[in-house]
Protein backbone atom coordinates (compact mmCIF):
# COMPACT_ATOMS: atom_id res chain seq x y z
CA UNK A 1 41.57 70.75 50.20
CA UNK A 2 38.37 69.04 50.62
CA UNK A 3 36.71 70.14 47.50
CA UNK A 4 40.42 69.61 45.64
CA UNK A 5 40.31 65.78 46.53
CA UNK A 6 36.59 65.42 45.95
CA UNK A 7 37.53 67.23 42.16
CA UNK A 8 40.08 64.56 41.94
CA UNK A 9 38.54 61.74 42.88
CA UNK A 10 35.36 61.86 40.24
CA UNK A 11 37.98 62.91 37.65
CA UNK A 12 39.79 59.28 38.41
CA UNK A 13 35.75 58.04 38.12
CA UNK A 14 35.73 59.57 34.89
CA UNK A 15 38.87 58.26 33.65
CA UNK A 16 38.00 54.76 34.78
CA UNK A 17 34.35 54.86 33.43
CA UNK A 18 35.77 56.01 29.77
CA UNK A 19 38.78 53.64 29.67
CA UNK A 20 37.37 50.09 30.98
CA UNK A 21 36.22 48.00 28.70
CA UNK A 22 34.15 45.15 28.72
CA UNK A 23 34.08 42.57 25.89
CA UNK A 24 31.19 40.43 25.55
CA UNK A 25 30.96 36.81 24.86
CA UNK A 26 31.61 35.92 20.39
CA UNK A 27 33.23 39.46 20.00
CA UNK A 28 36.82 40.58 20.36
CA UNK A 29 38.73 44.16 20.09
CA UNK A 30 41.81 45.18 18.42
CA UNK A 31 43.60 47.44 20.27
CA UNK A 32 46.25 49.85 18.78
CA UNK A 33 48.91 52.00 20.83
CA UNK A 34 50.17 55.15 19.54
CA UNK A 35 48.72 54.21 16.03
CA UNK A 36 50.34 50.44 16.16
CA UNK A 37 48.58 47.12 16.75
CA UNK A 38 48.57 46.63 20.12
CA UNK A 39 46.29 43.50 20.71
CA UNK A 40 43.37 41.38 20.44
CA UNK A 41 41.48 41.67 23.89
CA UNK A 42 38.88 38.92 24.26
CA UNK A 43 35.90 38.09 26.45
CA UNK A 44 36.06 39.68 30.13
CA UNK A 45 37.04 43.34 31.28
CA UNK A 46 39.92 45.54 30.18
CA UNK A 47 41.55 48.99 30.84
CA UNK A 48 42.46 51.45 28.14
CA UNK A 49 44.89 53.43 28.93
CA UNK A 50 44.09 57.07 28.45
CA UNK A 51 45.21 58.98 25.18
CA UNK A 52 47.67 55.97 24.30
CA UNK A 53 45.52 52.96 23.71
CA UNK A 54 42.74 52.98 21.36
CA UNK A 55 39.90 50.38 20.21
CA UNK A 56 40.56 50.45 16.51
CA UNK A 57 37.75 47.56 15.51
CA UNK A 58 34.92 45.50 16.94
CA UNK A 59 35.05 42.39 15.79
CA UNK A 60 31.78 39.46 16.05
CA UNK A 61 32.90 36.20 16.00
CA UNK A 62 29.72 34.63 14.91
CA UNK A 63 29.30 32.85 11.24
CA UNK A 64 27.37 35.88 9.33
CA UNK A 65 25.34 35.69 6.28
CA UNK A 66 25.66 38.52 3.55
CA UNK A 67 23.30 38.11 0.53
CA UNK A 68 24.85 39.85 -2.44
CA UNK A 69 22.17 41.26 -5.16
CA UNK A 70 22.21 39.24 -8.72
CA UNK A 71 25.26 39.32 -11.00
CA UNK A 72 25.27 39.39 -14.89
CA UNK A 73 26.80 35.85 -16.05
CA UNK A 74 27.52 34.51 -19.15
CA UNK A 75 26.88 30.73 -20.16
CA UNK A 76 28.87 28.83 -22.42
CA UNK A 77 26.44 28.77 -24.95
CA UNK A 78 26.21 32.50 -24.50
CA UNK A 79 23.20 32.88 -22.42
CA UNK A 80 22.92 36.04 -20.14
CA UNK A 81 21.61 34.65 -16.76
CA UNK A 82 21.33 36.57 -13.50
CA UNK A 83 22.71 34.76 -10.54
CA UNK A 84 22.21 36.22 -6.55
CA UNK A 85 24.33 34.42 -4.15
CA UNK A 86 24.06 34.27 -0.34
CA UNK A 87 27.38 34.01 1.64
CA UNK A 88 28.00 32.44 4.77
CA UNK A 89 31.41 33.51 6.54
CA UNK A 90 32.98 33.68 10.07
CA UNK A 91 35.97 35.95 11.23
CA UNK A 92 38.99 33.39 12.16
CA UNK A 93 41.48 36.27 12.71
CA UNK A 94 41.04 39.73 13.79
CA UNK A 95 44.01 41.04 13.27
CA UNK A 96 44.46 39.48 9.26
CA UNK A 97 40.71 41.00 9.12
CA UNK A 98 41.23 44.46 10.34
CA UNK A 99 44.54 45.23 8.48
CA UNK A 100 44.89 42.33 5.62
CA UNK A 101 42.10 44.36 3.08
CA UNK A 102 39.89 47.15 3.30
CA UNK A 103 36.73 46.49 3.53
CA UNK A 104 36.45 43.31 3.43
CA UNK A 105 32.90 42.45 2.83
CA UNK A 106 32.93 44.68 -0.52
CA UNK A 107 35.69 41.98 -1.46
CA UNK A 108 33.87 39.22 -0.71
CA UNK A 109 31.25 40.37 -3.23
CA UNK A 110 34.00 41.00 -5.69
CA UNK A 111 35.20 38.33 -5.41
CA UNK A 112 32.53 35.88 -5.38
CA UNK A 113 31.11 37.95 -8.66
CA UNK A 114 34.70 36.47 -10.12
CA UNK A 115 34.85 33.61 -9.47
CA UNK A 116 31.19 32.65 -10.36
CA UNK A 117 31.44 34.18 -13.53
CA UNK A 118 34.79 31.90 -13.93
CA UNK A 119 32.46 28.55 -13.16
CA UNK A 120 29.31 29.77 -14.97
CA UNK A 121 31.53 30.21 -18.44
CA UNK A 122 32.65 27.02 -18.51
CA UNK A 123 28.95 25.60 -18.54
CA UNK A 124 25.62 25.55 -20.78
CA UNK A 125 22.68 26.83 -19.49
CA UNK A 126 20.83 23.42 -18.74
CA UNK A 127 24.08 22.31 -16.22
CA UNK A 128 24.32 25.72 -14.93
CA UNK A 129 20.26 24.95 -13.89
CA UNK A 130 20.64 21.52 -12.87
CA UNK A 131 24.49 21.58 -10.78
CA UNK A 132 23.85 23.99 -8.21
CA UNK A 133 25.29 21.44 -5.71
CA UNK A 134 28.54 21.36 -8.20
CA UNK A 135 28.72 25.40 -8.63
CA UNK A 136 27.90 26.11 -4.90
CA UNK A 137 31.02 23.69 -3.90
CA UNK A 138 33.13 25.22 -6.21
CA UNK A 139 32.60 28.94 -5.19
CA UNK A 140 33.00 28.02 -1.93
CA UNK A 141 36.27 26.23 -2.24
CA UNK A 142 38.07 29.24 -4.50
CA UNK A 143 36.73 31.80 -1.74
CA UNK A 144 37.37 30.32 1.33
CA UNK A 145 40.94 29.93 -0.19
CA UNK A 146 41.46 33.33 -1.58
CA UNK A 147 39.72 35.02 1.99
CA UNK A 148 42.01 32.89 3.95
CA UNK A 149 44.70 35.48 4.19
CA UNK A 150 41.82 38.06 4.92
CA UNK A 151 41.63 36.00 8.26
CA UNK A 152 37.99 35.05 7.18
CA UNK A 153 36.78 31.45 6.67
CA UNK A 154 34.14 31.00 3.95
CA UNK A 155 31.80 28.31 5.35
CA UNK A 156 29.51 27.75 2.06
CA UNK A 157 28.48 29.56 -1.28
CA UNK A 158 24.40 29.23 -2.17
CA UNK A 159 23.34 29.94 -5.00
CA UNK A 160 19.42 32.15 -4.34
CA UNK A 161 18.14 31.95 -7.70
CA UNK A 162 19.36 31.72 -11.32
CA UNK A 163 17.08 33.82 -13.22
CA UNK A 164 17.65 33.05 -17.63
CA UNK A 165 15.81 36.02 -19.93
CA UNK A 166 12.17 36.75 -20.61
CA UNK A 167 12.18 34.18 -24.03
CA UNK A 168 14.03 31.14 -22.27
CA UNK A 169 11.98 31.20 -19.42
CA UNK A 170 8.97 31.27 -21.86
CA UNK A 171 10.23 28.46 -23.65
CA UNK A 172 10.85 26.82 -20.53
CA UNK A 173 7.53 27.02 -19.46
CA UNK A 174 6.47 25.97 -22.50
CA UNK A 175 8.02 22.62 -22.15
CA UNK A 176 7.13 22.16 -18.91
CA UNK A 177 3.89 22.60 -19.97
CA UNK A 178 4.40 19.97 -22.56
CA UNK A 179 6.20 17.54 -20.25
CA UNK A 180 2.78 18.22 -17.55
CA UNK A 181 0.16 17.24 -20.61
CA UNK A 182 2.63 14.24 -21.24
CA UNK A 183 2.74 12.78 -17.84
CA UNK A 184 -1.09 13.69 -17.61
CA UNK A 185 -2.17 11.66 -20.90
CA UNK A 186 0.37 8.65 -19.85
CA UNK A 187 -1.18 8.77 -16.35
CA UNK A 188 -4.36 8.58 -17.84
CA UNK A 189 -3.53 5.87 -20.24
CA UNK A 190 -2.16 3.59 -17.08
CA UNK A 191 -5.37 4.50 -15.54
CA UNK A 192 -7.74 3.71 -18.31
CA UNK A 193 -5.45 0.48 -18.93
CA UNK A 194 -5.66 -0.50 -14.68
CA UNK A 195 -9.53 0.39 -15.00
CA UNK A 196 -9.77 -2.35 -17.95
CA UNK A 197 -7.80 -4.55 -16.06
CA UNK A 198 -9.89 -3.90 -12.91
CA UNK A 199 -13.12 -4.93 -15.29
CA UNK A 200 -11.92 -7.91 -17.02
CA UNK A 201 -10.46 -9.35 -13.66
CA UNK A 202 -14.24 -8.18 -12.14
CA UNK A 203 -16.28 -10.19 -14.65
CA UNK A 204 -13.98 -12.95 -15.09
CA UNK A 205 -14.38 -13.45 -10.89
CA UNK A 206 -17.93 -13.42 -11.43
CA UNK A 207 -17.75 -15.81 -14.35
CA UNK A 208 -15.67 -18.07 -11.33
CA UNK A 209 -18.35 -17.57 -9.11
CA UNK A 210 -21.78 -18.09 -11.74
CA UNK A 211 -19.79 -21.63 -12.25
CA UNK A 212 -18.82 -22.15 -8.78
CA UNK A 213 -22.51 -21.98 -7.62
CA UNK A 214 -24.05 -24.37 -10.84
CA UNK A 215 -21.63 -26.36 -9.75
CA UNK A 216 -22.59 -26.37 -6.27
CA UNK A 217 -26.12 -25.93 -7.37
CA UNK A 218 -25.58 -29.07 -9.21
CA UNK A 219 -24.45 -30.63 -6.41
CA UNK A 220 -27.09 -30.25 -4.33
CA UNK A 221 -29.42 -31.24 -6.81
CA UNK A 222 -27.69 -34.56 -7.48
CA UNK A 223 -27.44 -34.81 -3.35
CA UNK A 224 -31.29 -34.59 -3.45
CA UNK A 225 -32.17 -36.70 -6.30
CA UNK A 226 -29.66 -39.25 -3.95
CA UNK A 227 -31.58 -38.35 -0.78
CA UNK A 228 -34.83 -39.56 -2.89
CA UNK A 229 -33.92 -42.27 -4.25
CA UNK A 230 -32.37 -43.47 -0.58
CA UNK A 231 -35.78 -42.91 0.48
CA UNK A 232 -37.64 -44.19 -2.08
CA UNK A 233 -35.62 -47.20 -1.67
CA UNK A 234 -35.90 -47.74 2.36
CA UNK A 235 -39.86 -46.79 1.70
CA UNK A 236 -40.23 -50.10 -0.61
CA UNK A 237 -37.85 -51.90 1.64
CA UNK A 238 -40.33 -51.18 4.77
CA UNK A 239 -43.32 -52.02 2.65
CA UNK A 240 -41.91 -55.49 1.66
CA UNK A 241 -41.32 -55.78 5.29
CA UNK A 242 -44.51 -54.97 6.27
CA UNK A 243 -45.60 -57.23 3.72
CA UNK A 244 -43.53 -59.90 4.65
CA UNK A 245 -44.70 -59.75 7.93
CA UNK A 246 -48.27 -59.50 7.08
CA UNK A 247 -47.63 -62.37 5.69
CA UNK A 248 -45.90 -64.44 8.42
CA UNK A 249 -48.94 -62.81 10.32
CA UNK A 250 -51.29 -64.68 8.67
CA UNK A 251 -49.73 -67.53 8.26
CA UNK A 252 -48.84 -67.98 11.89
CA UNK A 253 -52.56 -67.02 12.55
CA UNK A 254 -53.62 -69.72 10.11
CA UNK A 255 -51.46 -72.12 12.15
CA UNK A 256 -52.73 -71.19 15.38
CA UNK A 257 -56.75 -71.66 14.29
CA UNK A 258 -55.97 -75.21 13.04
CA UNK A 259 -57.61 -74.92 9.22
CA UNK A 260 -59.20 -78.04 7.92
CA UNK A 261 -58.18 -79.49 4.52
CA UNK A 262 -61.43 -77.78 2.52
CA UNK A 263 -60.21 -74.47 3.66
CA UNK A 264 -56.50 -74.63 2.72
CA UNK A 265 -57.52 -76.56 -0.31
CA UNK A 266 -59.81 -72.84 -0.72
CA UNK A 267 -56.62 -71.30 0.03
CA UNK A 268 -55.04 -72.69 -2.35
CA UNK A 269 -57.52 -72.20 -5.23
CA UNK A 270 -57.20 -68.45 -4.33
CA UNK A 271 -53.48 -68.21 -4.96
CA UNK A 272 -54.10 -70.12 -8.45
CA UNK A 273 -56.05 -67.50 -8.89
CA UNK A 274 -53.81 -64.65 -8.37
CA UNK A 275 -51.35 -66.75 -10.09
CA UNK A 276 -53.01 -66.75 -13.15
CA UNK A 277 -53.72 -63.25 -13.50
CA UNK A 278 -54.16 -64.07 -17.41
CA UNK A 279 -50.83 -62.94 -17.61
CA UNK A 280 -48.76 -66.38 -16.82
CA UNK A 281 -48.43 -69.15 -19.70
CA UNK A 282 -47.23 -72.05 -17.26
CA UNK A 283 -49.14 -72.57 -13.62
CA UNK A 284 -47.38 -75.17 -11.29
CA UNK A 285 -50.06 -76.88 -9.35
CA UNK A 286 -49.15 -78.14 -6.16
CA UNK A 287 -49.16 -81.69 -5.19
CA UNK A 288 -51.51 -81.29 -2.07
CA UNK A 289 -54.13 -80.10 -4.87
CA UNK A 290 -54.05 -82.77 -7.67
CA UNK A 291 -56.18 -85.42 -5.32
CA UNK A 292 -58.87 -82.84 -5.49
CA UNK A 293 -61.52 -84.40 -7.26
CA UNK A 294 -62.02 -82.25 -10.72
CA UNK A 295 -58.69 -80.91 -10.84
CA UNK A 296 -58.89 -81.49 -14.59
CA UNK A 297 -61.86 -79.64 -14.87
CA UNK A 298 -60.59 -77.05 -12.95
CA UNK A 299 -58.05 -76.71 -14.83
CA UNK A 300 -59.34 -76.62 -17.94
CA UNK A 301 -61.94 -73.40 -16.78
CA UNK A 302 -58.89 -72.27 -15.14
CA UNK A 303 -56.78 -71.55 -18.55
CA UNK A 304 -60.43 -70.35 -21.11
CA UNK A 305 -62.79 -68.95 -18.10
CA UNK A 306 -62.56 -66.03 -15.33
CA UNK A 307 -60.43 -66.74 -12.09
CA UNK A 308 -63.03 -66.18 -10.21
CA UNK A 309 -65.22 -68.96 -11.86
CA UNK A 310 -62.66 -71.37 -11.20
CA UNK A 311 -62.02 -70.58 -7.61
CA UNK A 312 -66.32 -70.92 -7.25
CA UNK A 313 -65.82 -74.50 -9.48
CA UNK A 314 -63.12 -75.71 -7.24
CA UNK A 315 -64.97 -75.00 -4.38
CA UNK A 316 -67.94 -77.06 -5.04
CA UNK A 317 -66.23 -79.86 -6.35
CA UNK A 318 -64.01 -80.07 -2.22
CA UNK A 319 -64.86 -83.21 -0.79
CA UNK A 320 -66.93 -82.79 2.44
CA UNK A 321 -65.59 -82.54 6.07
C-alpha cells in the first residue's frame, strides 16, 4: 500500500507539473477544449486540464517590427523602382489573430506589397522620392484597416529605401554633381564679392582715419603756432614791463638824487638825440629847452650834423651852475 500511494502521489506531481501553466507578463494563450476555442488566459498561473484542454497559440503582446525585403514597383511614368518597407504592428486580439487568417505575418507582406504598389502607380518618380511622409501615411492607414479584422493594429508603414535603376541613379548623381559645382561657384562668388566688400570697407576706414589724424595733426599744429604766438606775445608784454619799469626806475632815482638844471638840460639833449635818429622829419623841442642859450645853433647841427655832435654842442653852450 505504501509504495501504491507513493506511485500515486508523484503521478498527481506529474500531472500537475505538465498541466499548470504560467503566463508571463505582455503574452497571452489561447486555449482550445476538445478542438474548440476555449479561452484567452492572461498574465498569472493556470491549470490545463489533462487530455481535454490544450494551448493552441502563444501570443506576445508587444508592438513587433517585421522588415519585408524590397518589392518591384512601378511609377507613373513607368519607372521600375525597388521599395523595402519595415512594419511596425501589435496583436490587439488573440483570438481574431489565431483563427481570422493563416499566417498572418505572410499577409501582412502581401498585403503591404499591394497596397504600395497601388500608391506608387499613381506617382512619378521625383514625388515617389520626395513624399515618403505622404506614402508611409497612406500604407499605414489602408493596412491597419484591412488587418483590423486580423485582430492586429498596424502602428506605422516606413519606407527603408527606394532604390531607382543603375542609369537614373547615374543621372541622378550626375545632377547632384552639377547642383554641388553650382552651389560651390555661387558660394565662391558671395565670397569673392564679401572679400571685395571686406577691402573697399578696409581702405575706405583707413582713408577715415589718414584724414582723421591730418586733421588732428592739423590741429595740433594750429594749437602750437597759438601756444607761440601767446607766448611770444606775454614775452613782449613782460619786456615792455620791464621796460616800463626800468624806466619809472630811473626816473624815480633821478628824483631822489635831486639833478641840477645842466644835467636834465643833458638829459634832455640825449633824448633829442634818440629822437632824431635821422629817421624823424619833425622834432618837438620842449619848452624847458628853448631858454638854452644856442638852441638855434643846436638846432641847426641837429637837422645837417651827427647826433652825437649836437648833444657835445649843446653841452658846452649850458649855462654854468
Amino acid at each position: 500500500m505504501i509504495y501504491f500511494f507513493a506511485i500515486l502521489l508523484l503521478l498527481v506531481i506529474l500531472i500537475l507539473a505538465f498541466n499548470v501553466r504560467i503566463v508571463p507578463q505582455a503574452s497571452v494563450y489561447v486555449v482550445e477544449r476538445l478542438g474548440a476555442y476555449y479561452g484567452t488566459w492572461e498574465t498569472g498561473i493556470h491549470f490545463k486540464v489533462p487530455i481535454i484542454d490544450k494551448v493552441a497559440k502563444r501570443i506576445s503582446l508587444k508592438e513587433q517590427v517585421m522588415d519585408f525585403p524590397p518589392q518591384p514597383v512601378i511609377t507613373k511614368d513607368n519607372v521600375t523602382i525597388q521599395i523595402d518597407t519595415i512594419v511596425f504592428y501589435q496583436v490587439t486580439d488573440a483570438k481574431l489573430y489565431t483563427y481570422g487568417v493563416e499566417r498572418p505575418i505572410l499577409a501582412i507582406e502581401s498585403l503591404s506589397a499591394t497596397t504600395l504598389r497601388n500608391i506608387i502607380g499613381e506617382m512619378e518618380l521625383d514625388h515617389t522620392l520626395t513624399s515618403r511622409d505622404v506614402i508611409n501615411t497612406r500604407i499605414t492607414s489602408s493596412l491597419d484597416q484591412a488587418t483590423d479584422k486580423w485582430g492586429i493594429k498596424v502602428n506605422r508603414v516606413e519606407l527603408k529605401n527606394i532604390i531607382p535603376p543603375r542609369e537614373i541613379q547615374d543621372a541622378m548623381e550626375k545632377q547632384m554633381k552639377a547642383e554641388r559645382e553650382r552651389r560651390e561657384s555661387i558660394l565662391r562668388a558671395e565670397g569673392e564679392k564679401r572679400s571685395q566688400i571686406l577691402v573697399a570697407e578696409g581702405n575706405k576706414e583707413s582713408q577715415i582715419l589718414n584724414a582723421e589724424a591730418e586733421k588732428q595733426a592739423a590741429i595740433l599744429h594750429a594749437d602750437a603756432v597759438k601756444e607761440q604766438k601767446i607766448r611770444e606775445g606775454q614775452g613782449e608784454a613782460e619786456s615792455i614791463m620791464l621796460v616800463q619799469k626800468a624806466l619809472a626806475d630811473s626816473i624815480r632815482m633821478l628824483n631822489e638824487a635831486s639833478p641840477s638844471d645842466r644835467v636834465l638840460a643833458l638829459k634832455a639833449f640825449e633824448s633829442l638825440v634818440k629822437v632824431a635818429d635821422g629817421k624823424a622829419t619833425k622834432i618837438i623841442i620842449p619848452s624847458e629847452i628853448q631858454s638854452v642859450a644856442g638852441l638855434a645853433v643846436s638846432l641847426k647841427e641837429l637837422m645837417s650834423s651827427d647826433p652825437k655832435d649836437v648833444v657835445a654842442a649843446g653841452a658846452e653852450q649850458l649855462p654854468e651852475g
